[in-house]
C-alpha atoms as a PDB file:
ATOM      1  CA  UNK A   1     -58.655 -36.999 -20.961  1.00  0.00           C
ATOM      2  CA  UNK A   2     -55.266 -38.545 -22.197  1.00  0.00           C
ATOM      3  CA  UNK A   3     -54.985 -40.667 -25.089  1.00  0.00           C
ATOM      4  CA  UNK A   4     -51.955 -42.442 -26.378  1.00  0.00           C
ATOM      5  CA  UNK A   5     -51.571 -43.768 -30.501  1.00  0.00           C
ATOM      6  CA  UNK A   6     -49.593 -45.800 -31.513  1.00  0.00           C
ATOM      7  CA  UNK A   7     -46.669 -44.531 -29.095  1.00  0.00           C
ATOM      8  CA  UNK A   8     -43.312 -45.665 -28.632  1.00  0.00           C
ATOM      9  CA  UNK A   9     -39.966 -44.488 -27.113  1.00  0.00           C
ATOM     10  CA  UNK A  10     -36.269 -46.062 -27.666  1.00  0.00           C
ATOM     11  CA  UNK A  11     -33.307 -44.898 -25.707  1.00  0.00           C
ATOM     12  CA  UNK A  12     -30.171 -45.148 -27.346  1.00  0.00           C
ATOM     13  CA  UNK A  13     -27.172 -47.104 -25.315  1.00  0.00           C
ATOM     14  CA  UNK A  14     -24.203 -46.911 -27.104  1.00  0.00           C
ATOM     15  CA  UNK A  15     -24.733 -50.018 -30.440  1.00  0.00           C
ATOM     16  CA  UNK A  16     -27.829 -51.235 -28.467  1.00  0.00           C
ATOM     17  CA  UNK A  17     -31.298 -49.838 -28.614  1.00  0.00           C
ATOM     18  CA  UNK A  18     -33.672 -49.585 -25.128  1.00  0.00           C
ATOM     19  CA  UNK A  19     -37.543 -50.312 -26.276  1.00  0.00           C
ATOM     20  CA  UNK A  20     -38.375 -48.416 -22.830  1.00  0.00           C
ATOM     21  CA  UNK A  21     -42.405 -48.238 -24.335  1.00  0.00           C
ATOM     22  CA  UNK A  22     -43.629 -50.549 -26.849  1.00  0.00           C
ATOM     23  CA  UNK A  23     -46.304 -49.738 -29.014  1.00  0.00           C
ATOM     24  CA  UNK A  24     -49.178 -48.314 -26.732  1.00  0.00           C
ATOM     25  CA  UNK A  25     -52.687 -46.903 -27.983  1.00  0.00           C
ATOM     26  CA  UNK A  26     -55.343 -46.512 -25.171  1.00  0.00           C
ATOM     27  CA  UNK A  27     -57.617 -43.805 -23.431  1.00  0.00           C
ATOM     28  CA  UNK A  28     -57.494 -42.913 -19.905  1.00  0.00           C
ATOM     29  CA  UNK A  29     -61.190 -40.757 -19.754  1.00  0.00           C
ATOM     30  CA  UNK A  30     -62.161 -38.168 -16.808  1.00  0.00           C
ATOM     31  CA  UNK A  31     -63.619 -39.340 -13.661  1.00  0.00           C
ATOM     32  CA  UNK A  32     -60.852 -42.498 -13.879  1.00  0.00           C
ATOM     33  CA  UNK A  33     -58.359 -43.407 -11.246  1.00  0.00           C
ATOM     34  CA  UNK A  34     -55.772 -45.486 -12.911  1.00  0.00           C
ATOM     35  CA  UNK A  35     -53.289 -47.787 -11.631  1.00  0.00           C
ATOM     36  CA  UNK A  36     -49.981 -48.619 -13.288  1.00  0.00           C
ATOM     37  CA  UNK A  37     -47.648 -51.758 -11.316  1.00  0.00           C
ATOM     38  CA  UNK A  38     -44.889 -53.134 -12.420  1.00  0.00           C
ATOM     39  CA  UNK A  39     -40.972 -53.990 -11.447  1.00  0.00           C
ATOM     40  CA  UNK A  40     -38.261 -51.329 -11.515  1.00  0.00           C
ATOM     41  CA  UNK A  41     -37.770 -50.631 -15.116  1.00  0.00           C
ATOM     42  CA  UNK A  42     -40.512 -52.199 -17.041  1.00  0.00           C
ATOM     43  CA  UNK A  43     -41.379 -48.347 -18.641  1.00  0.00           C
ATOM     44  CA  UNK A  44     -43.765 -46.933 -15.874  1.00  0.00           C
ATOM     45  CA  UNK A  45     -41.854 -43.909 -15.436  1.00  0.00           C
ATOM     46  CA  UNK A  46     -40.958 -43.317 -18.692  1.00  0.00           C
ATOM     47  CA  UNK A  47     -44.889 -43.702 -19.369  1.00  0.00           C
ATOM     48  CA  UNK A  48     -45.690 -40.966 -16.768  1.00  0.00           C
ATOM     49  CA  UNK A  49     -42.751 -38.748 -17.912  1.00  0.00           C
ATOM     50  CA  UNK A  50     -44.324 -38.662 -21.811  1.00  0.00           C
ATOM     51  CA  UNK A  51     -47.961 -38.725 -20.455  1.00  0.00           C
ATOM     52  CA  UNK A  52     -47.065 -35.126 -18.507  1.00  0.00           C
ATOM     53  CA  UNK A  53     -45.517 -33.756 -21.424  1.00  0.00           C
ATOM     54  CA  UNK A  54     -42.005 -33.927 -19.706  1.00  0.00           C
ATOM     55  CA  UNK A  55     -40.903 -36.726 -22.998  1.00  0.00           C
ATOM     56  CA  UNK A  56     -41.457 -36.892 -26.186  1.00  0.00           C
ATOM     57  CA  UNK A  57     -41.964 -40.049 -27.668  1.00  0.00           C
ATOM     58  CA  UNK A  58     -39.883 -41.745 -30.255  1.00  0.00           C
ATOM     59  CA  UNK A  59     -43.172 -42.236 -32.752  1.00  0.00           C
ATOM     60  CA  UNK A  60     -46.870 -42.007 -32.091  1.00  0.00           C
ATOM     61  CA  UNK A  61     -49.149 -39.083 -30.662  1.00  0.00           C
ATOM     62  CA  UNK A  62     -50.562 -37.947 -27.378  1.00  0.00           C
ATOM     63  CA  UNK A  63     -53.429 -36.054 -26.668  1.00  0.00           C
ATOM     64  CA  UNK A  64     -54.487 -34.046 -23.448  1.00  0.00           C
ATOM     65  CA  UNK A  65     -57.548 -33.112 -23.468  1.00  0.00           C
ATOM     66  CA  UNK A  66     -57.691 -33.698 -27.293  1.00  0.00           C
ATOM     67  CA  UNK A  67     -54.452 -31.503 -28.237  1.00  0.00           C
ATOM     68  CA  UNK A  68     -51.284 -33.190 -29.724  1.00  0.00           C
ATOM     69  CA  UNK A  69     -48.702 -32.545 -27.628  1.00  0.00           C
ATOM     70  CA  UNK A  70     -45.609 -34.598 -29.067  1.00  0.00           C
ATOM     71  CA  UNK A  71     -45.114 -31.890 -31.949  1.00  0.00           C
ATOM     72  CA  UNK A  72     -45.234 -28.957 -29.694  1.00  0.00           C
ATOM     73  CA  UNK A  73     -42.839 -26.557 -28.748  1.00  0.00           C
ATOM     74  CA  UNK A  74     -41.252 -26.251 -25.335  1.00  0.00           C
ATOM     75  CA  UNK A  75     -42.993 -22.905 -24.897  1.00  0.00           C
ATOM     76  CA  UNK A  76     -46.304 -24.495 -25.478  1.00  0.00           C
ATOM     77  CA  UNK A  77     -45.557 -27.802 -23.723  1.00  0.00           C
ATOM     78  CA  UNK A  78     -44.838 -25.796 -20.496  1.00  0.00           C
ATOM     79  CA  UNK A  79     -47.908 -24.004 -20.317  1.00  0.00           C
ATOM     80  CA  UNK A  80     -49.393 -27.161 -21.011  1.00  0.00           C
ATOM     81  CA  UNK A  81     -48.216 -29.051 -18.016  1.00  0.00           C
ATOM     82  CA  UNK A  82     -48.967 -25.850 -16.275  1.00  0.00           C
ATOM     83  CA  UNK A  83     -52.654 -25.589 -16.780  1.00  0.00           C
ATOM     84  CA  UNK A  84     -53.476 -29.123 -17.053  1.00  0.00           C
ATOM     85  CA  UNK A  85     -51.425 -31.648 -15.192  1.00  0.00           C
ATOM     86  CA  UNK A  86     -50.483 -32.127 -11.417  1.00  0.00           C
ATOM     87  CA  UNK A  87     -47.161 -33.597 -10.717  1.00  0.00           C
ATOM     88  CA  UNK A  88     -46.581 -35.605  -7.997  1.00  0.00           C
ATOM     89  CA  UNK A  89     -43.011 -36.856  -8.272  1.00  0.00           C
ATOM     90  CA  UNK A  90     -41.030 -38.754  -5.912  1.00  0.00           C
ATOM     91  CA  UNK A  91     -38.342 -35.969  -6.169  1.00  0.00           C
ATOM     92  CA  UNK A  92     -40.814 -33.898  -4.206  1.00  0.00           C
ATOM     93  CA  UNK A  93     -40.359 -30.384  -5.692  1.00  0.00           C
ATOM     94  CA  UNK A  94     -40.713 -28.049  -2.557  1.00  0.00           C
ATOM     95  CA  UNK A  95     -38.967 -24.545  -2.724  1.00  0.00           C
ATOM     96  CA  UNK A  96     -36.091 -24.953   0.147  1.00  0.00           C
ATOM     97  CA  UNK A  97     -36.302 -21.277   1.297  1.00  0.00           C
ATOM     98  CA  UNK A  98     -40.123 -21.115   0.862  1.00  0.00           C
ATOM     99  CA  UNK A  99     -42.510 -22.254   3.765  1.00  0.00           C
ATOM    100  CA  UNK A 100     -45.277 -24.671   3.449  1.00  0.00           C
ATOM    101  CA  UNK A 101     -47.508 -21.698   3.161  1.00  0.00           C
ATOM    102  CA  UNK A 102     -45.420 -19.845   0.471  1.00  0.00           C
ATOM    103  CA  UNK A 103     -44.912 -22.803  -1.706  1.00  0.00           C
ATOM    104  CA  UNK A 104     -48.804 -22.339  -2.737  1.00  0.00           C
ATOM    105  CA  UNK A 105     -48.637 -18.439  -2.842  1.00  0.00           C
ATOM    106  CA  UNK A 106     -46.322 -19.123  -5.434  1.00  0.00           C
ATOM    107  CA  UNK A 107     -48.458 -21.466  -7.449  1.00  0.00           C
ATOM    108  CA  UNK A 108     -51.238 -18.725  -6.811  1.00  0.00           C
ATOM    109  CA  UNK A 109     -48.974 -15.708  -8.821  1.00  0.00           C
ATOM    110  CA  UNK A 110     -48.074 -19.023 -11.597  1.00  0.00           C
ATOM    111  CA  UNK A 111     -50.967 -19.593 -12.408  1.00  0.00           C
ATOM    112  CA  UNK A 112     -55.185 -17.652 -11.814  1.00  0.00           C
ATOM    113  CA  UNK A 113     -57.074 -20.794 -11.242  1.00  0.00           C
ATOM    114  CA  UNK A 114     -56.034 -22.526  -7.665  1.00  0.00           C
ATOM    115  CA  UNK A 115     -58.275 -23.846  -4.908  1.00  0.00           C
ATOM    116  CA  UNK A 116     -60.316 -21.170  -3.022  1.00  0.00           C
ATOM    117  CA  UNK A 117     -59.288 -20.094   0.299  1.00  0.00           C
ATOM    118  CA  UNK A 118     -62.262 -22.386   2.148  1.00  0.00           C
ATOM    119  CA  UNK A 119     -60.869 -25.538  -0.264  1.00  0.00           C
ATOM    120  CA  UNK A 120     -57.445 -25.077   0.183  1.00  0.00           C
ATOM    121  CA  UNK A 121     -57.572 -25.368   3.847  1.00  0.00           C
ATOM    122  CA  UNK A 122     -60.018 -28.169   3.992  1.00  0.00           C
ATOM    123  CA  UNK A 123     -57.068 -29.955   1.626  1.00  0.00           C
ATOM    124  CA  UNK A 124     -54.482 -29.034   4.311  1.00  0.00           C
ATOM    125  CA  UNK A 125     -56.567 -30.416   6.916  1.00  0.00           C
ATOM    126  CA  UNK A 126     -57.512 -33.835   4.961  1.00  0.00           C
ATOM    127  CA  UNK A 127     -54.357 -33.767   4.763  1.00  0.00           C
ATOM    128  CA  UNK A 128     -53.010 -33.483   8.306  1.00  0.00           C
ATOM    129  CA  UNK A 129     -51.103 -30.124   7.397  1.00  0.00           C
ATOM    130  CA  UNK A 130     -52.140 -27.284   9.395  1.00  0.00           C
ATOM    131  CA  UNK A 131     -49.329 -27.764  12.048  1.00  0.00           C
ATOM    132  CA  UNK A 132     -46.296 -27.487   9.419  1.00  0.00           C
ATOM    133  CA  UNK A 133     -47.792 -24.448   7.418  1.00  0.00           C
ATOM    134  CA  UNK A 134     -45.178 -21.885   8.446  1.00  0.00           C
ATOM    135  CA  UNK A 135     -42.338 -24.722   8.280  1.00  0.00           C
ATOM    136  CA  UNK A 136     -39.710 -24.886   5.875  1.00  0.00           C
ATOM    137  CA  UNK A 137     -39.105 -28.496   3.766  1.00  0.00           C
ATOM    138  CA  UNK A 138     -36.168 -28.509   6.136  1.00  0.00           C
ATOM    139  CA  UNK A 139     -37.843 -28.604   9.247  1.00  0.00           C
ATOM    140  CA  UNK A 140     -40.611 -31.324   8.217  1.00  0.00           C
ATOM    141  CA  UNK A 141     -40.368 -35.180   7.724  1.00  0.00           C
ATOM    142  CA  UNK A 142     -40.434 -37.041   4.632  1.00  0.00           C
ATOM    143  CA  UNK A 143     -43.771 -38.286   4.615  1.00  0.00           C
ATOM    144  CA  UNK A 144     -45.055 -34.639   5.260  1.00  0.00           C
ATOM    145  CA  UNK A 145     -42.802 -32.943   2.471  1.00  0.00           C
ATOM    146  CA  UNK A 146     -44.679 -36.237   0.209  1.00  0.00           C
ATOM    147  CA  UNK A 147     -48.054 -35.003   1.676  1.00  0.00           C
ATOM    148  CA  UNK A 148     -47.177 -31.118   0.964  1.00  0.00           C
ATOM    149  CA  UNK A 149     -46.121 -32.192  -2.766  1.00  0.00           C
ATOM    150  CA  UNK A 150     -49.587 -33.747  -3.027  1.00  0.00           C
ATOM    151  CA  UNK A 151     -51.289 -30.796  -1.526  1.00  0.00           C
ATOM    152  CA  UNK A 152     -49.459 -28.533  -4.779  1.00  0.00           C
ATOM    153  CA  UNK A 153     -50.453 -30.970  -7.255  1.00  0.00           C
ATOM    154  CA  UNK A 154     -54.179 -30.958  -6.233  1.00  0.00           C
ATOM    155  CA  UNK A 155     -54.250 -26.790  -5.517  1.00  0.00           C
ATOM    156  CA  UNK A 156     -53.663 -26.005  -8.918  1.00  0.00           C
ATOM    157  CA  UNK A 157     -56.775 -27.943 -10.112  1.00  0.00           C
ATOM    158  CA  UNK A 158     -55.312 -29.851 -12.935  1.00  0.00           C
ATOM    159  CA  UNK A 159     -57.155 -32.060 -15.013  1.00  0.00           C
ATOM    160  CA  UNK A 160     -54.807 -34.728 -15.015  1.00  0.00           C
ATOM    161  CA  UNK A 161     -52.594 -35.830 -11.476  1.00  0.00           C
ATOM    162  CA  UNK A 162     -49.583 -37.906 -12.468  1.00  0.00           C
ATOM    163  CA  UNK A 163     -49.085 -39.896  -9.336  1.00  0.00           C
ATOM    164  CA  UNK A 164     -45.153 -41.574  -9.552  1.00  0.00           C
ATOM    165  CA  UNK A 165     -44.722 -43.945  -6.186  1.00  0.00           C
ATOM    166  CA  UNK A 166     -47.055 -41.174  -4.416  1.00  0.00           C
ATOM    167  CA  UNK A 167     -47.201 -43.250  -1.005  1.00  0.00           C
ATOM    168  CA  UNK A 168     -44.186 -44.265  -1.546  1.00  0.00           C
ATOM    169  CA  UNK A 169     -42.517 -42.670   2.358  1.00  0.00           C
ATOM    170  CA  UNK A 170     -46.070 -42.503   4.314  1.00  0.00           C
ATOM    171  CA  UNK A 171     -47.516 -45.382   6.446  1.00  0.00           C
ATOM    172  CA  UNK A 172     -50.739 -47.384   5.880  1.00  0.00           C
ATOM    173  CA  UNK A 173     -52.887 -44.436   7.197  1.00  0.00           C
ATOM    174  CA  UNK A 174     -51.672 -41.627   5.810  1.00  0.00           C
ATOM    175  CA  UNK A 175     -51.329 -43.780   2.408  1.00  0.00           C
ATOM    176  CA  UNK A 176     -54.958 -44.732   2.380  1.00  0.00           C
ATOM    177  CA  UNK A 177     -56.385 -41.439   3.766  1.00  0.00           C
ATOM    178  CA  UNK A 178     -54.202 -40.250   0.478  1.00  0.00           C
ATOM    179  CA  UNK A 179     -55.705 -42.440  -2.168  1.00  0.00           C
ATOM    180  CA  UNK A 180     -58.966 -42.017  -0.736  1.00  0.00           C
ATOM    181  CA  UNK A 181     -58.540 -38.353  -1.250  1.00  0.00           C
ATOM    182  CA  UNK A 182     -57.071 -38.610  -5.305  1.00  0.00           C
ATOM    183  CA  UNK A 183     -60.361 -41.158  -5.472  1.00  0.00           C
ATOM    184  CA  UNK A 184     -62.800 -38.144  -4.336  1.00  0.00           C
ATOM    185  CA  UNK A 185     -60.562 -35.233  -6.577  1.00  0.00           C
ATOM    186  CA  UNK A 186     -60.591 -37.875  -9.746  1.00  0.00           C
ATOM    187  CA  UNK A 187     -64.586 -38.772  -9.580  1.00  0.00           C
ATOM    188  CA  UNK A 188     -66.142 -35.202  -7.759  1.00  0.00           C
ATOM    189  CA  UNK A 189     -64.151 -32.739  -9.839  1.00  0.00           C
ATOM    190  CA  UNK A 190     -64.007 -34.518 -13.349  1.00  0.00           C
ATOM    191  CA  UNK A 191     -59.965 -35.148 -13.176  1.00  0.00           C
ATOM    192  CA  UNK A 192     -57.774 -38.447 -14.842  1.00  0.00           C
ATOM    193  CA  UNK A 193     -55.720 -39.690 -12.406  1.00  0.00           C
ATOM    194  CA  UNK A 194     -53.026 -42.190 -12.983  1.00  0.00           C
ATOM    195  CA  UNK A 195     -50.927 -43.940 -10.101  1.00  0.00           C
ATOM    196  CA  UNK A 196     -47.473 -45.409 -10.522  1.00  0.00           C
ATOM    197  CA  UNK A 197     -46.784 -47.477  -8.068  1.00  0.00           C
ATOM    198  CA  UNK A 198     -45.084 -51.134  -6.393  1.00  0.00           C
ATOM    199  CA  UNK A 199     -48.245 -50.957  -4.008  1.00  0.00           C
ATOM    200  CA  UNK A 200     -50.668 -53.165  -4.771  1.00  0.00           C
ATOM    201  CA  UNK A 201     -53.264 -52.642  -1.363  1.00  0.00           C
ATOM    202  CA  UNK A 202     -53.776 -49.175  -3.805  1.00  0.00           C
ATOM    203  CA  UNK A 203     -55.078 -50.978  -6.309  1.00  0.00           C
ATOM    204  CA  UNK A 204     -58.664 -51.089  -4.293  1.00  0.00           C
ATOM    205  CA  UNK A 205     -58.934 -47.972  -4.889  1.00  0.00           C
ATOM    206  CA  UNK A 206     -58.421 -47.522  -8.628  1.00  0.00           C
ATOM    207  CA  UNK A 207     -61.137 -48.564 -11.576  1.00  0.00           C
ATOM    208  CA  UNK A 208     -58.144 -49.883 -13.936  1.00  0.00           C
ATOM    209  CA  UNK A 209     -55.530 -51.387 -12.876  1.00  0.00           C
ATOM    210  CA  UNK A 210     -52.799 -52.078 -15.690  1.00  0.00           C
ATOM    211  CA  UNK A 211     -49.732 -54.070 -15.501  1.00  0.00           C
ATOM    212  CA  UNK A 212     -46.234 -53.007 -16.701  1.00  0.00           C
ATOM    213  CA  UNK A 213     -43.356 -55.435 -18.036  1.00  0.00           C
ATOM    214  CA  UNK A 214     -40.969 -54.702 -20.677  1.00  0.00           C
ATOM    215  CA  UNK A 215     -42.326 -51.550 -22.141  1.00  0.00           C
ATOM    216  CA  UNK A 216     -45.694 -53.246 -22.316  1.00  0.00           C
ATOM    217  CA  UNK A 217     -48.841 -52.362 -20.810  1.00  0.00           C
ATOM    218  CA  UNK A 218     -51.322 -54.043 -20.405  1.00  0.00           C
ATOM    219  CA  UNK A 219     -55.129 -54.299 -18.979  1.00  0.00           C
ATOM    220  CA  UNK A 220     -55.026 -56.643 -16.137  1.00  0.00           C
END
């Protein structure tokens, strides 16, 4: 569960002040798939960025899972994001000397509670990842380094996924087999989900769908 109050942030730019989020209070509750559309720089990002626990905003609170986070410190907002929130960025964040494989080793040592064996390679096969397992992000395309980010955010079984522009480099198929898949995780295993994104056919697959303009969202 996330839940926003009253939350704003500014950005300073030089003698002229950046409303990036106007004042927001709402509840996104577990089972939900949410969408967030906008144009380029209407706050989405910025949104996602303080919803993860990446920003702090200017005024106002925000809960995960009914703890404050905006007065934590660093310490305690990283363990945060660790334990409760899956990432998936467009900056996908794939170790370059790891493999496919070792990328989620690596979660495994970060952090006790990941996917069982059985799961985790039913995920690689929804998927379409079995092929590029002992690859490095080198050696694979951009729409399966997107697919392999999406794979890391789901292993860790957050309670949250923070979707930015997630089909943002994969085709119609691969993009709907995707959201189909954040659709099952959100509803079968109790998660929040919230999608970023210019793509409206992904809309379909959400239960809100919220519009973005000027640091103002609202319910469409």
């Amino acid at each position: 569960m996330l839940e926003f109050k009253n939350v704003t942030k500014y950005f300073q730019d030089g003698n002229q002040k950046i409303e990036a989020v106007k004042p927001t209070s709402l509840k996104f509750n577990q089972t939900e798939l949410i969408a967030i559309i906008g144009p380029s720089g209407s706050g989405k990002s910025t949104f996602l960025t303080m919803a993860g626990a990446l920003q702090t905003p200017t005024s106002g609170e925000i809960l995960i899972n009914g703890k404050e986070v905006s007065q934590m410190s660093q310490k305690a907002l990283a363990n945060t994001r660790m334990q409760e929130i899956g990432f998936i960025l467009q900056a996908t964040n794939l170790v370059p000397f790891l493999t496919v494989k070792q990328q989620f080793k690596l979660l495994a040592k970060q952090k006790k509670d990941v996917l069982s064996q059985t799961e985790y390679k039913q995920l690689m096969s929804q998927l379409n990842l079995e092929a590029i397992e002992n690859k490095l992000p080198s050696e694979i395309s951009g729409g399966q380094k997107q697919r392999v980010a999406i794979a890391k955010a789901l292993y860790t079984q957050p309670s949250i996924i923070l979707a930015d522009e997630p089909t943002a480099s994969l085709d119609t198929q691969n993009a709907m087999e995707v959201m189909g898949i954040l659709k099952a995780q959100t509803s079968e295993k109790n998660k929040t989900c919230i999608v970023v994104t210019h793509d409206e056919r992904l809309t379909s697959y959400c239960d809100k769908v919220y519009h973005m303009e000027d640091g103002v969202l609202t319910h469409t």
